[in-house]
N, C-alpha and C. Protein backbone atom coordinates (compact mmCIF):
# COMPACT_ATOMS: atom_id res chain seq x y z
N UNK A 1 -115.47 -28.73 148.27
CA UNK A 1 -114.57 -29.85 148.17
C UNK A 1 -114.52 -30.39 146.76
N UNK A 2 -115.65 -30.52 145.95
CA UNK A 2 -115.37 -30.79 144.84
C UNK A 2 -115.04 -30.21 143.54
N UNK A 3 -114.28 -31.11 142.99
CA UNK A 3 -112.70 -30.65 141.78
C UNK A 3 -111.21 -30.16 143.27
N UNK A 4 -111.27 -30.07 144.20
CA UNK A 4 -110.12 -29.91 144.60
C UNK A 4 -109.46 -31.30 145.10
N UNK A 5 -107.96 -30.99 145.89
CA UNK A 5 -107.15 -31.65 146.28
C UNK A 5 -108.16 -32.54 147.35
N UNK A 6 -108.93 -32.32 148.07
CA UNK A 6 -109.38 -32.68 149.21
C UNK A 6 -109.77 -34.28 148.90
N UNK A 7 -110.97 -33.84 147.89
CA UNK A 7 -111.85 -34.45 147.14
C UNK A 7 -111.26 -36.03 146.68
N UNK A 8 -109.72 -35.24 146.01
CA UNK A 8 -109.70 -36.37 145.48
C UNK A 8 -108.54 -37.48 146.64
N UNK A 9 -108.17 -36.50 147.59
CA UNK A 9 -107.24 -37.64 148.61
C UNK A 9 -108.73 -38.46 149.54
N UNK A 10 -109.69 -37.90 149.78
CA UNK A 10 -110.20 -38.71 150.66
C UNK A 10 -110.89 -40.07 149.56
N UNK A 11 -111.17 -39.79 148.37
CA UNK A 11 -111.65 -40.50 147.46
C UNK A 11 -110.78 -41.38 147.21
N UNK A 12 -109.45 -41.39 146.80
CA UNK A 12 -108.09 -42.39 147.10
C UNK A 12 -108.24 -43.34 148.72
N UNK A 13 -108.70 -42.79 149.80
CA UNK A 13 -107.99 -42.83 151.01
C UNK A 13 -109.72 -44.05 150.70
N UNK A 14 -110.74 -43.90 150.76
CA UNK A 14 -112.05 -44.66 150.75
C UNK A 14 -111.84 -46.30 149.93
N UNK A 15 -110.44 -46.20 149.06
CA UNK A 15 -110.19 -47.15 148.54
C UNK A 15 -110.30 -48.61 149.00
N UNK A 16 -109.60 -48.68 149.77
CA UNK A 16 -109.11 -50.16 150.58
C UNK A 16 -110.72 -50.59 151.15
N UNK A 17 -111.78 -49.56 151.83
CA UNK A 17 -113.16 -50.18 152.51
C UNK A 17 -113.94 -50.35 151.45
N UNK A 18 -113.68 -49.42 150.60
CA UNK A 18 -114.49 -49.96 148.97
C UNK A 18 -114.15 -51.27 148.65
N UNK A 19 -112.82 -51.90 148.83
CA UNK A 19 -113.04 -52.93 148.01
C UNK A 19 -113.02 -53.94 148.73
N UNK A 20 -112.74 -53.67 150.06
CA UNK A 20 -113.57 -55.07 151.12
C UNK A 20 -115.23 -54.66 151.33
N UNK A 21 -115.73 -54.08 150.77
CA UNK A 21 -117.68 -54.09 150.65
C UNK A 21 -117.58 -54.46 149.49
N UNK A 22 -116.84 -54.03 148.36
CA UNK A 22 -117.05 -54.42 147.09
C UNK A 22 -116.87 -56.11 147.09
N UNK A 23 -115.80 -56.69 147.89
CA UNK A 23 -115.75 -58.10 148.06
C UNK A 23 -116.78 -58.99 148.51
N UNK A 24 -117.47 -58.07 149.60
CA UNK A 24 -118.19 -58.68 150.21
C UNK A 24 -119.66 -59.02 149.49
N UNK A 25 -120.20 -57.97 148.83
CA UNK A 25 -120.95 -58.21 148.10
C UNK A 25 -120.82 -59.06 146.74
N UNK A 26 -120.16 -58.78 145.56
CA UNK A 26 -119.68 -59.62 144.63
C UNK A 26 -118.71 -60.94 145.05
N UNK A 27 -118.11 -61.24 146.00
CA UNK A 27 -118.06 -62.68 146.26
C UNK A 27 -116.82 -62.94 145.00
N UNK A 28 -116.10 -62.10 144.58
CA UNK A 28 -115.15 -62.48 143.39
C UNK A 28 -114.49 -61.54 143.35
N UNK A 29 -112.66 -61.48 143.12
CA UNK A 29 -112.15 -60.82 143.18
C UNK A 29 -112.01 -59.52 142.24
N UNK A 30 -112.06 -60.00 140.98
CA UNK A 30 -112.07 -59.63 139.82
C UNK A 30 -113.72 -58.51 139.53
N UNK A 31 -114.71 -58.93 140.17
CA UNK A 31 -115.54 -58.39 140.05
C UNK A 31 -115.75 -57.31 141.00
N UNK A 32 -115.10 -57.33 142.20
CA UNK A 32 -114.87 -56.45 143.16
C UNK A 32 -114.29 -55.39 142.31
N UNK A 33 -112.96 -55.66 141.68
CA UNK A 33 -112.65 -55.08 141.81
C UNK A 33 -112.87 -53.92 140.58
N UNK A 34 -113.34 -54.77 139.27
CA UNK A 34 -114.10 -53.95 138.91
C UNK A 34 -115.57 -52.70 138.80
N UNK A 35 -116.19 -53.11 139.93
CA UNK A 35 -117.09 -52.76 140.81
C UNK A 35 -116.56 -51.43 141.72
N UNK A 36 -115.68 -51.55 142.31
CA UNK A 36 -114.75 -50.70 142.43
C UNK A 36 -114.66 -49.21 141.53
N UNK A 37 -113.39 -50.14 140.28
CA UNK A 37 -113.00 -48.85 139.47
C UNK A 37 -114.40 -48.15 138.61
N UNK A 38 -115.32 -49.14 138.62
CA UNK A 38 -116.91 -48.17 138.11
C UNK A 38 -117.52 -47.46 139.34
N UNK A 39 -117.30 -47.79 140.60
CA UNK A 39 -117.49 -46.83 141.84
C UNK A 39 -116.92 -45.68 141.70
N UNK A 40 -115.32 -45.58 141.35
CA UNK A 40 -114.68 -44.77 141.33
C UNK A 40 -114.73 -43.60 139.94
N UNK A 41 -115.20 -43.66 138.94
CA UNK A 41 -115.49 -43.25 138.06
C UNK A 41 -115.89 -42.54 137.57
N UNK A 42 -117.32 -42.81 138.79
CA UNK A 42 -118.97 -42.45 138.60
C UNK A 42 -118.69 -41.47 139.92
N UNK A 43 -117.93 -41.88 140.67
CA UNK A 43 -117.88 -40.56 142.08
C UNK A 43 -117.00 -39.52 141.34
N UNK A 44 -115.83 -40.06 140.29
CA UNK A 44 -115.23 -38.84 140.07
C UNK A 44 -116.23 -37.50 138.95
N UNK A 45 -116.75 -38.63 138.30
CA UNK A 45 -117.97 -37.58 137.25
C UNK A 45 -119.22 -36.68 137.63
N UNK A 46 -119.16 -37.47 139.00
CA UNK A 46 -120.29 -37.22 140.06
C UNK A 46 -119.92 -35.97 140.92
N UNK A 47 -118.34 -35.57 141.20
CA UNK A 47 -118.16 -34.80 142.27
C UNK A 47 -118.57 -33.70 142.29
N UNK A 48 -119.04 -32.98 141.32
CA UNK A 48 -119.73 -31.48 141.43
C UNK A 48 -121.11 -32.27 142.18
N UNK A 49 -122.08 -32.69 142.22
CA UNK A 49 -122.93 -33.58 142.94
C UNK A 49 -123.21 -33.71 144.05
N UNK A 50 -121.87 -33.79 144.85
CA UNK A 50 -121.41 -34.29 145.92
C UNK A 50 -121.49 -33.24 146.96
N UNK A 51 -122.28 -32.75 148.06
CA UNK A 51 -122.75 -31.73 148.80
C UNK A 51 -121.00 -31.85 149.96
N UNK A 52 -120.02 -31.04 150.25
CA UNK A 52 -119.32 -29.77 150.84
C UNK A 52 -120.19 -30.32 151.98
N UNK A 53 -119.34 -31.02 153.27
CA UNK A 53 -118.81 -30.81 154.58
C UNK A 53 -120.02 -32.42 154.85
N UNK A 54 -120.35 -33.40 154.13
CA UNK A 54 -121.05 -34.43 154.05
C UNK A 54 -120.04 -35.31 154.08
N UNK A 55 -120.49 -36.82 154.52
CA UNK A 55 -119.42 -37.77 154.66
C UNK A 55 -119.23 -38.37 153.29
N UNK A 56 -118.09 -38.00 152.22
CA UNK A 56 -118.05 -38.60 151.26
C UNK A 56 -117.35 -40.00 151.31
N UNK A 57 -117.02 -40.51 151.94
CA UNK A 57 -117.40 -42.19 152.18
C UNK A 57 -118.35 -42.89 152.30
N UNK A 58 -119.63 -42.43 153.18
CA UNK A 58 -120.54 -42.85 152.82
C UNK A 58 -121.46 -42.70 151.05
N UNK A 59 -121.02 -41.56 150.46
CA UNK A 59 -121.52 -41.58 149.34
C UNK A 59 -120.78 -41.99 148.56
N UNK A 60 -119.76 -42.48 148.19
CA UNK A 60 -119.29 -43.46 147.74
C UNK A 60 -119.33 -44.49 148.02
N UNK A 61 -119.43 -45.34 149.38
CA UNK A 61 -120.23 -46.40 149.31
C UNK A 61 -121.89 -46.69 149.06
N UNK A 62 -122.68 -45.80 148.69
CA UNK A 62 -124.19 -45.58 148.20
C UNK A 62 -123.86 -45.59 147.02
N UNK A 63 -123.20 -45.43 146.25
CA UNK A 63 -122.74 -45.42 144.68
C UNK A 63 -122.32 -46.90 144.83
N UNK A 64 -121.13 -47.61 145.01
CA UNK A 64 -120.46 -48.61 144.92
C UNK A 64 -122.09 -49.53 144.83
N UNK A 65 -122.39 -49.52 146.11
CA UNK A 65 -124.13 -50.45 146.65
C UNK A 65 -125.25 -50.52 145.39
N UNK A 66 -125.15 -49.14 144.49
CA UNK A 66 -126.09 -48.99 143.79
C UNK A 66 -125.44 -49.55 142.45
N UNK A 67 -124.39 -49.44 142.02
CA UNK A 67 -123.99 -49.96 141.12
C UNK A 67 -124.11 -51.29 141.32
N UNK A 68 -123.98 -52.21 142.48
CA UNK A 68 -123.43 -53.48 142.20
C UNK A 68 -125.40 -53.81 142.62
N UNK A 69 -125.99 -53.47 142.66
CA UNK A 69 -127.36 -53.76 142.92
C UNK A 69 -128.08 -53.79 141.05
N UNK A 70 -127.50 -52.46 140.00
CA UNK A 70 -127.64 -52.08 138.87
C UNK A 70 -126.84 -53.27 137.91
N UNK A 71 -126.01 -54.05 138.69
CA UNK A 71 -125.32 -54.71 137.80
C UNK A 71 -126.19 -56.44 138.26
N UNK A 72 -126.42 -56.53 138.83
CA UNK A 72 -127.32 -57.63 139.66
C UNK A 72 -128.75 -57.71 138.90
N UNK A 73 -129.03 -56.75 138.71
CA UNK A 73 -130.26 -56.57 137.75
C UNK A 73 -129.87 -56.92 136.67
N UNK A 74 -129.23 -56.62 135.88
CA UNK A 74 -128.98 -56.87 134.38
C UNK A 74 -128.25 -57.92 134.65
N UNK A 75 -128.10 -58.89 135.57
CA UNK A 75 -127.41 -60.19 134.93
C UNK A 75 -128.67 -61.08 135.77
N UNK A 76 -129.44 -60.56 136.68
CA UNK A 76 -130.56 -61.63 136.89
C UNK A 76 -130.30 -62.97 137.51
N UNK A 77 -129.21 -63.07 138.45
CA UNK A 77 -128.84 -63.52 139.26
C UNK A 77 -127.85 -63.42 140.23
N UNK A 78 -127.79 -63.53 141.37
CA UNK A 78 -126.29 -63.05 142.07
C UNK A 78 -125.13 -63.85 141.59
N UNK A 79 -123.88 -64.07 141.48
CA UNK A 79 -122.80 -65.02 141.44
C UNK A 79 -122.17 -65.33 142.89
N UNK A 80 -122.32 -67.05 143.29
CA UNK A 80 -122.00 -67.43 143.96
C UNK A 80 -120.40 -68.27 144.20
N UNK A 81 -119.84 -68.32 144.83
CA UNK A 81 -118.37 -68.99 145.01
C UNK A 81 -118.83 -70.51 145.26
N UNK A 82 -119.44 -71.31 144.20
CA UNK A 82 -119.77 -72.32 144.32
C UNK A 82 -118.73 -73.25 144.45
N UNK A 83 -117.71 -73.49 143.62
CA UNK A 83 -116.91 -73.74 143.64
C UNK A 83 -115.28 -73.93 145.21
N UNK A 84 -115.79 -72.58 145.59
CA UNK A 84 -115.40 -72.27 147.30
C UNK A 84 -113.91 -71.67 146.35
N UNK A 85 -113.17 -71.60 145.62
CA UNK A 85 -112.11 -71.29 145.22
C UNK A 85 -111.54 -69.36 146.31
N UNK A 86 -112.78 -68.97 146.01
CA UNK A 86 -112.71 -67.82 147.15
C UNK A 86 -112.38 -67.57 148.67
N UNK A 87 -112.90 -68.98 148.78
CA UNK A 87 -112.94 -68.90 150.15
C UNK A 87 -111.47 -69.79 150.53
N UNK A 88 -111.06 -70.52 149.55
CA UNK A 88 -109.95 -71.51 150.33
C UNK A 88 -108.81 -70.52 149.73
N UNK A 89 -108.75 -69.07 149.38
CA UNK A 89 -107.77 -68.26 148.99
C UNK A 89 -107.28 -67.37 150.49
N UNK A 90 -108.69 -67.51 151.28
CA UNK A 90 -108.82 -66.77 152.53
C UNK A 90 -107.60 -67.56 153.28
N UNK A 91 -106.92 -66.46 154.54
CA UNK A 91 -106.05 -67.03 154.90
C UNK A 91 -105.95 -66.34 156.65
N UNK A 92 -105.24 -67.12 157.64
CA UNK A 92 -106.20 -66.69 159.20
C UNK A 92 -104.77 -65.31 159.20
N UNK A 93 -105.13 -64.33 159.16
CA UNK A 93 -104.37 -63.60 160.14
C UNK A 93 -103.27 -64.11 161.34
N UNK A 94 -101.95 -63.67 160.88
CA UNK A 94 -101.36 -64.39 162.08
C UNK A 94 -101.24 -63.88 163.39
N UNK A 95 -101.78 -62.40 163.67
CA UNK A 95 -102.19 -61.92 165.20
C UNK A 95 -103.28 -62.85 165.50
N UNK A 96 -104.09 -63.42 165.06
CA UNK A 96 -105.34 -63.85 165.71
C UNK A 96 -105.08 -65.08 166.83
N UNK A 97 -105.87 -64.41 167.69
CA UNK A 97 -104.99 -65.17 168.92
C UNK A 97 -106.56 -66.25 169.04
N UNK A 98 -107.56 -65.88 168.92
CA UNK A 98 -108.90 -67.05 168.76
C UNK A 98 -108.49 -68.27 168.24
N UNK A 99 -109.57 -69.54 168.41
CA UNK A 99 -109.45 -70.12 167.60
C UNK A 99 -110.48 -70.10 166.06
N UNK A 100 -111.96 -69.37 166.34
CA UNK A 100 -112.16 -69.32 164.83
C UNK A 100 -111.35 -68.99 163.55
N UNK A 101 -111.54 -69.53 162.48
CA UNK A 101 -110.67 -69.66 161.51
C UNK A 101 -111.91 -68.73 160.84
N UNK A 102 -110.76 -68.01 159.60
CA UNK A 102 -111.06 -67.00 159.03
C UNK A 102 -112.13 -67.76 158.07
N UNK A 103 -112.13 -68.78 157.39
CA UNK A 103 -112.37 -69.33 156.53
C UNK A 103 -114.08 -69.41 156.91
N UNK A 104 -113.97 -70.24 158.41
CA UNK A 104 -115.47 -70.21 159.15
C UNK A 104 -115.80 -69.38 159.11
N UNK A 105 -115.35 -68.36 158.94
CA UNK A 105 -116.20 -67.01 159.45
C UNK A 105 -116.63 -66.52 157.98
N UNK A 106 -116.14 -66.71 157.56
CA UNK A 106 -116.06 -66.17 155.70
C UNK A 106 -117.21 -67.19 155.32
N UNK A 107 -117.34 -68.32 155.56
CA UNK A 107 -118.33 -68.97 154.82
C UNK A 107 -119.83 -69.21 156.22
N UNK A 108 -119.52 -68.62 157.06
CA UNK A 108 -120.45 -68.15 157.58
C UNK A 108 -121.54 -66.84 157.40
N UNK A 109 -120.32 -65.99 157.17
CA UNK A 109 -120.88 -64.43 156.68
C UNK A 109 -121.68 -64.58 155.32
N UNK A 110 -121.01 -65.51 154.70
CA UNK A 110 -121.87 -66.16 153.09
C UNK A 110 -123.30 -66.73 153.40
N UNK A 111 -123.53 -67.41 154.47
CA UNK A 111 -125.08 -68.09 154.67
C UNK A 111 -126.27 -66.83 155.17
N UNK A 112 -125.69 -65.77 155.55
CA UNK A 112 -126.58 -64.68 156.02
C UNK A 112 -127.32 -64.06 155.05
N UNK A 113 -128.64 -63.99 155.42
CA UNK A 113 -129.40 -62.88 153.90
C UNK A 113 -128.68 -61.64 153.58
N UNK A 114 -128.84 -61.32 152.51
CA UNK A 114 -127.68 -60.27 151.45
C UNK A 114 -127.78 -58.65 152.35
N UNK A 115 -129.09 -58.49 152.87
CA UNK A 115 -129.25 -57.72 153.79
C UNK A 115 -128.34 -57.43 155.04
N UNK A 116 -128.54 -58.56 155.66
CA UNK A 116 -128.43 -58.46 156.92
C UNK A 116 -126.21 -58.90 156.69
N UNK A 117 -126.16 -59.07 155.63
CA UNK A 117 -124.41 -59.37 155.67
C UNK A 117 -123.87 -57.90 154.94
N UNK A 118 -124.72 -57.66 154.36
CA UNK A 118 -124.65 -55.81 154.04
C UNK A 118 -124.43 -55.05 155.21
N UNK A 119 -125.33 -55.15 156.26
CA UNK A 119 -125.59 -54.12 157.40
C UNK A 119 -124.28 -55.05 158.19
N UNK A 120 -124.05 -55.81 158.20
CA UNK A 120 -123.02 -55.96 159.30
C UNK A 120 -121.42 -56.18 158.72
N UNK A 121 -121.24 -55.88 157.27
CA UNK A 121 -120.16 -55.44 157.56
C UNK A 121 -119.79 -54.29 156.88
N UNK A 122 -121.17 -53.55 156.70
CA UNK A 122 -120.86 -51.99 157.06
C UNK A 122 -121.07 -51.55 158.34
N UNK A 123 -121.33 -51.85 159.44
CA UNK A 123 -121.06 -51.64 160.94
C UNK A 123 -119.93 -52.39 161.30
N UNK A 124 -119.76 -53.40 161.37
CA UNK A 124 -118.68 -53.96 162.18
C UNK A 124 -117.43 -54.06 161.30
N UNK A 125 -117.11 -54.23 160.11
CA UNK A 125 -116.00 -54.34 159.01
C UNK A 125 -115.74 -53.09 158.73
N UNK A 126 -116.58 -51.60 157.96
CA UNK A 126 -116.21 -50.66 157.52
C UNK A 126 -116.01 -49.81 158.46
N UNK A 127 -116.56 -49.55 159.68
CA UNK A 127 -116.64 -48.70 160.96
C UNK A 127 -118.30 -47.52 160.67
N UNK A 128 -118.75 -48.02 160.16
CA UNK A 128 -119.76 -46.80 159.70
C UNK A 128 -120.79 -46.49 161.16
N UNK A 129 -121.40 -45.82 160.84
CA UNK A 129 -122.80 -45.55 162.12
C UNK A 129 -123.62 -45.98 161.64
N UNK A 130 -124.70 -46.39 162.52
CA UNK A 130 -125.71 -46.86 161.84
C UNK A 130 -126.54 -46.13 161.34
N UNK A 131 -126.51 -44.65 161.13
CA UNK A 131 -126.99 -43.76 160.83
C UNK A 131 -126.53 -43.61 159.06
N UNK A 132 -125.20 -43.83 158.84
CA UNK A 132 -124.55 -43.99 157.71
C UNK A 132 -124.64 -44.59 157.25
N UNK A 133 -124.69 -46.00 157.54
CA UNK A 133 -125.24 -47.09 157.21
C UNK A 133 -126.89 -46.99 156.56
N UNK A 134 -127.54 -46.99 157.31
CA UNK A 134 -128.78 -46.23 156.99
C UNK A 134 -129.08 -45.79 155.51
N UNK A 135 -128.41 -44.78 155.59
CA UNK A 135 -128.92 -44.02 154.51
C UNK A 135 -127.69 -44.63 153.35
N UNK A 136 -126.81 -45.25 153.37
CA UNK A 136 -126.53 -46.53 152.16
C UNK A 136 -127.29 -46.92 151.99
N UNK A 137 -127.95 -47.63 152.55
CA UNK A 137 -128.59 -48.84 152.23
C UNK A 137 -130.26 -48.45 151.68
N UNK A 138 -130.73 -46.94 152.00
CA UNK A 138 -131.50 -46.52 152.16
C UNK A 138 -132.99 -47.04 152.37
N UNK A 139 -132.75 -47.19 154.19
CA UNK A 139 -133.54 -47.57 154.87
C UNK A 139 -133.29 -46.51 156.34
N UNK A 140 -134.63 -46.98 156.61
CA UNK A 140 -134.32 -46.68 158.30
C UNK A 140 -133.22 -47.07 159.04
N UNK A 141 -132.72 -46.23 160.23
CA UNK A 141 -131.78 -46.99 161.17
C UNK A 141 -132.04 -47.80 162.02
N UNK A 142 -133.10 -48.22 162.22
CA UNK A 142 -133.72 -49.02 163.07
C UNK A 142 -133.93 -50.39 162.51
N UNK A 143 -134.00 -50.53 160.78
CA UNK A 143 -133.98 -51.40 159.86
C UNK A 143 -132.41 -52.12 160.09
N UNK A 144 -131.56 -50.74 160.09
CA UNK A 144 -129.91 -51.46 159.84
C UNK A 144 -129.57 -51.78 161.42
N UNK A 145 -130.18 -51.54 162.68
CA UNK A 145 -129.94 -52.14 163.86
C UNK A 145 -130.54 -53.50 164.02
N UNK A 146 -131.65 -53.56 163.46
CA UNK A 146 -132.19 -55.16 163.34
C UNK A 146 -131.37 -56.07 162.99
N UNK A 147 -131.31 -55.42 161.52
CA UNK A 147 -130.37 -56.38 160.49
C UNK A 147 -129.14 -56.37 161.15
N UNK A 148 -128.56 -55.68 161.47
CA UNK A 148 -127.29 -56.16 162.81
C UNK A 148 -127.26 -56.96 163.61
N UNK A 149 -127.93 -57.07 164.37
CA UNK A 149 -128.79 -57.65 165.42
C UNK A 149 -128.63 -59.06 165.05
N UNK A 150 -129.77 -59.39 164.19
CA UNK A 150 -129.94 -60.91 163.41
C UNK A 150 -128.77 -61.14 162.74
N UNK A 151 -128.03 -60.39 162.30
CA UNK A 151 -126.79 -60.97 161.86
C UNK A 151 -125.55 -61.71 163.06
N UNK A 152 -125.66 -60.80 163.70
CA UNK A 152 -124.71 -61.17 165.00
C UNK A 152 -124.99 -62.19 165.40
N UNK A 153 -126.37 -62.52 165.80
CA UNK A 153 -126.77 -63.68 166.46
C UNK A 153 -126.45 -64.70 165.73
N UNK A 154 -127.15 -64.67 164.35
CA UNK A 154 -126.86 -66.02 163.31
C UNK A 154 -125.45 -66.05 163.27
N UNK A 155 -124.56 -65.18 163.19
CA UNK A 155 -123.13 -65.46 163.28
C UNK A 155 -122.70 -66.41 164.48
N UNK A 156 -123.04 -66.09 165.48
CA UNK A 156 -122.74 -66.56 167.04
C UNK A 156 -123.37 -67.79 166.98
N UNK A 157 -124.17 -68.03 166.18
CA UNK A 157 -124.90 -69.49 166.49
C UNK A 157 -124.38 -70.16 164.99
N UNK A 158 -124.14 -69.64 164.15
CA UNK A 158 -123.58 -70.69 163.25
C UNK A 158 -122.03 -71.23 163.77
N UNK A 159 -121.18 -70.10 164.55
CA UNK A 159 -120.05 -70.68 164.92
C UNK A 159 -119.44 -70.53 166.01
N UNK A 160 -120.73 -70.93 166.50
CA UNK A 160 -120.58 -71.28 168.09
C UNK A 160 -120.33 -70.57 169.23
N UNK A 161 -120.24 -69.22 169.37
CA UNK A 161 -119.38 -68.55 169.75
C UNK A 161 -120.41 -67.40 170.86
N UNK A 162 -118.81 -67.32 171.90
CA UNK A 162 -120.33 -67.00 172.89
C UNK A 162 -119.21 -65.72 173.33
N UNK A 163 -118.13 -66.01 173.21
CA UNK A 163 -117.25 -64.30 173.63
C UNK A 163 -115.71 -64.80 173.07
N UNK A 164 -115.31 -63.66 173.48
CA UNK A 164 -113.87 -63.03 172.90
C UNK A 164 -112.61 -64.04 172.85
N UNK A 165 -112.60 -65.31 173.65
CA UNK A 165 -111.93 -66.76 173.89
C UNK A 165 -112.11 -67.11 172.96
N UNK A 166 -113.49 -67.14 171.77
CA UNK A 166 -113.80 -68.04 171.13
C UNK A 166 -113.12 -66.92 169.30
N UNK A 167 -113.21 -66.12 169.73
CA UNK A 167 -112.55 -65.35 168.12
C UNK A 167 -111.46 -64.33 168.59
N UNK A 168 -111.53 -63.97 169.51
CA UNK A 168 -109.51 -62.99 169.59
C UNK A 168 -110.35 -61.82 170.07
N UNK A 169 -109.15 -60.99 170.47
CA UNK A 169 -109.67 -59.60 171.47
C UNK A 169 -109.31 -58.59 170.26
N UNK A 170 -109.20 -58.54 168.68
CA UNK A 170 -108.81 -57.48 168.07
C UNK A 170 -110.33 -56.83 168.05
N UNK A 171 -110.38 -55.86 167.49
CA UNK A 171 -111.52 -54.67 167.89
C UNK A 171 -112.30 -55.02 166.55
N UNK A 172 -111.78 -55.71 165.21
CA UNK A 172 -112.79 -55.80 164.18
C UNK A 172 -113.65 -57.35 165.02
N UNK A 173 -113.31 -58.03 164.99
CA UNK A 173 -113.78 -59.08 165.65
C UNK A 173 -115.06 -58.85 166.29
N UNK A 174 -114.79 -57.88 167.56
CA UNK A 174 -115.60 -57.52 168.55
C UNK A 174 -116.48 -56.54 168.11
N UNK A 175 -116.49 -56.08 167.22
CA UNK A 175 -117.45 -54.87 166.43
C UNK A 175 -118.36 -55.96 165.50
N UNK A 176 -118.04 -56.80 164.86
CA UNK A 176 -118.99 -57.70 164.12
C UNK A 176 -119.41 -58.56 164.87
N UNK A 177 -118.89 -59.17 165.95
CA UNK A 177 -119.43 -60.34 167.00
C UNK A 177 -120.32 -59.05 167.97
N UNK A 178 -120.23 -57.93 168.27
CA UNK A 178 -120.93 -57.22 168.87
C UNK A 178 -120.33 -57.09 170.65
N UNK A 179 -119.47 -57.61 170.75
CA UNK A 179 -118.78 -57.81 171.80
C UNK A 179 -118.21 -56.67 172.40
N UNK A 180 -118.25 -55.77 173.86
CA UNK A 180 -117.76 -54.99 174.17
C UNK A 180 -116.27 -54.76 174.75
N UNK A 181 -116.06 -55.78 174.83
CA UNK A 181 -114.06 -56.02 174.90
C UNK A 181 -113.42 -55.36 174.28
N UNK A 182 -113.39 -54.97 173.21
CA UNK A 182 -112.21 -54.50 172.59
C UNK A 182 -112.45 -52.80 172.22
């Protein structure tokens, strides 16, 4: 797969979940999205690298993770949306038939340890396995089912929420709330 056509449509096609993890982690648009085009860069320089009939989404998100972990180091602190300017840009989906507001949920997903908001919205936001997940994050899968786990719950108890009435029947919803409805 790598240097061909394949390579580089699924690497295009990985775009859009790159830069909602890239969001999620950097917390800024601009930094996403630069985070991003150095994801993208480093996978294209990388693709001889890249092991033929392996999920190259997941290794591009293990690149994206490692970069923005490499860039976290050299600035020696995370950057926070103190300000909230991020969050009051957020806006509710107009299918959402719930009443949680996107905004709650967004500055909910913000109070969770960096871990455990990693593992859940690479399970419930990106669609990954927890097996895939896993080895992003490079840990056990039993590490990224915990950290799921405790995330869901602290989600459900920061906003109240006990089933599918309380946030909408769409299937991302129910994959991060953990809910079998959808």
């Amino acid at each position: 797969m790598a240097g061909g056509p394949t390579f580089k449509v699924e690497l295009l096609g990985a775009i859009p979940s790159l830069r909602a993890f890239a969001m999620s982690l950097a917390q800024n648009a601009d930094k996403a999205d630069d985070l991003v085009q150095e994801t993208l860069v480093k996978a294209w320089d990388k693709q001889a690298s890249f092991q033929a009939g392996t999920n190259l989404k997941a290794w591009v998100f293990t690149i994206l993770r490692n970069e923005f972990y490499s860039q976290m180091r050299k600035r020696g602190r995370e950057v926070q949306d103190s300000d909230g300017l991020m969050t009051a840009r957020l806006a509710v989906h107009p299918s959402q038939v719930g009443s949680m507001d996107l905004n709650d949920f967004k500055a909910a997903l913000e109070t969770l340890p960096e871990d455990q908001r990693e593992a859940i919205i690479l399970i419930g936001a990106s669609g990954f396995s927890y097996e895939e997940a896993a080895e992003i994050c490079g840990c056990a899968v039993g590490t990224i089912k915990s950290r799921v786990s405790r995330a869901r719950s602290r989600l459900q108890e920061i906003l109240k929420v006990s089933g599918e009435g309380d946030y909408g029947p769409d299937a991302i919803s129910a994959q991060v709330m953990g809910s079998n409805a959808a």
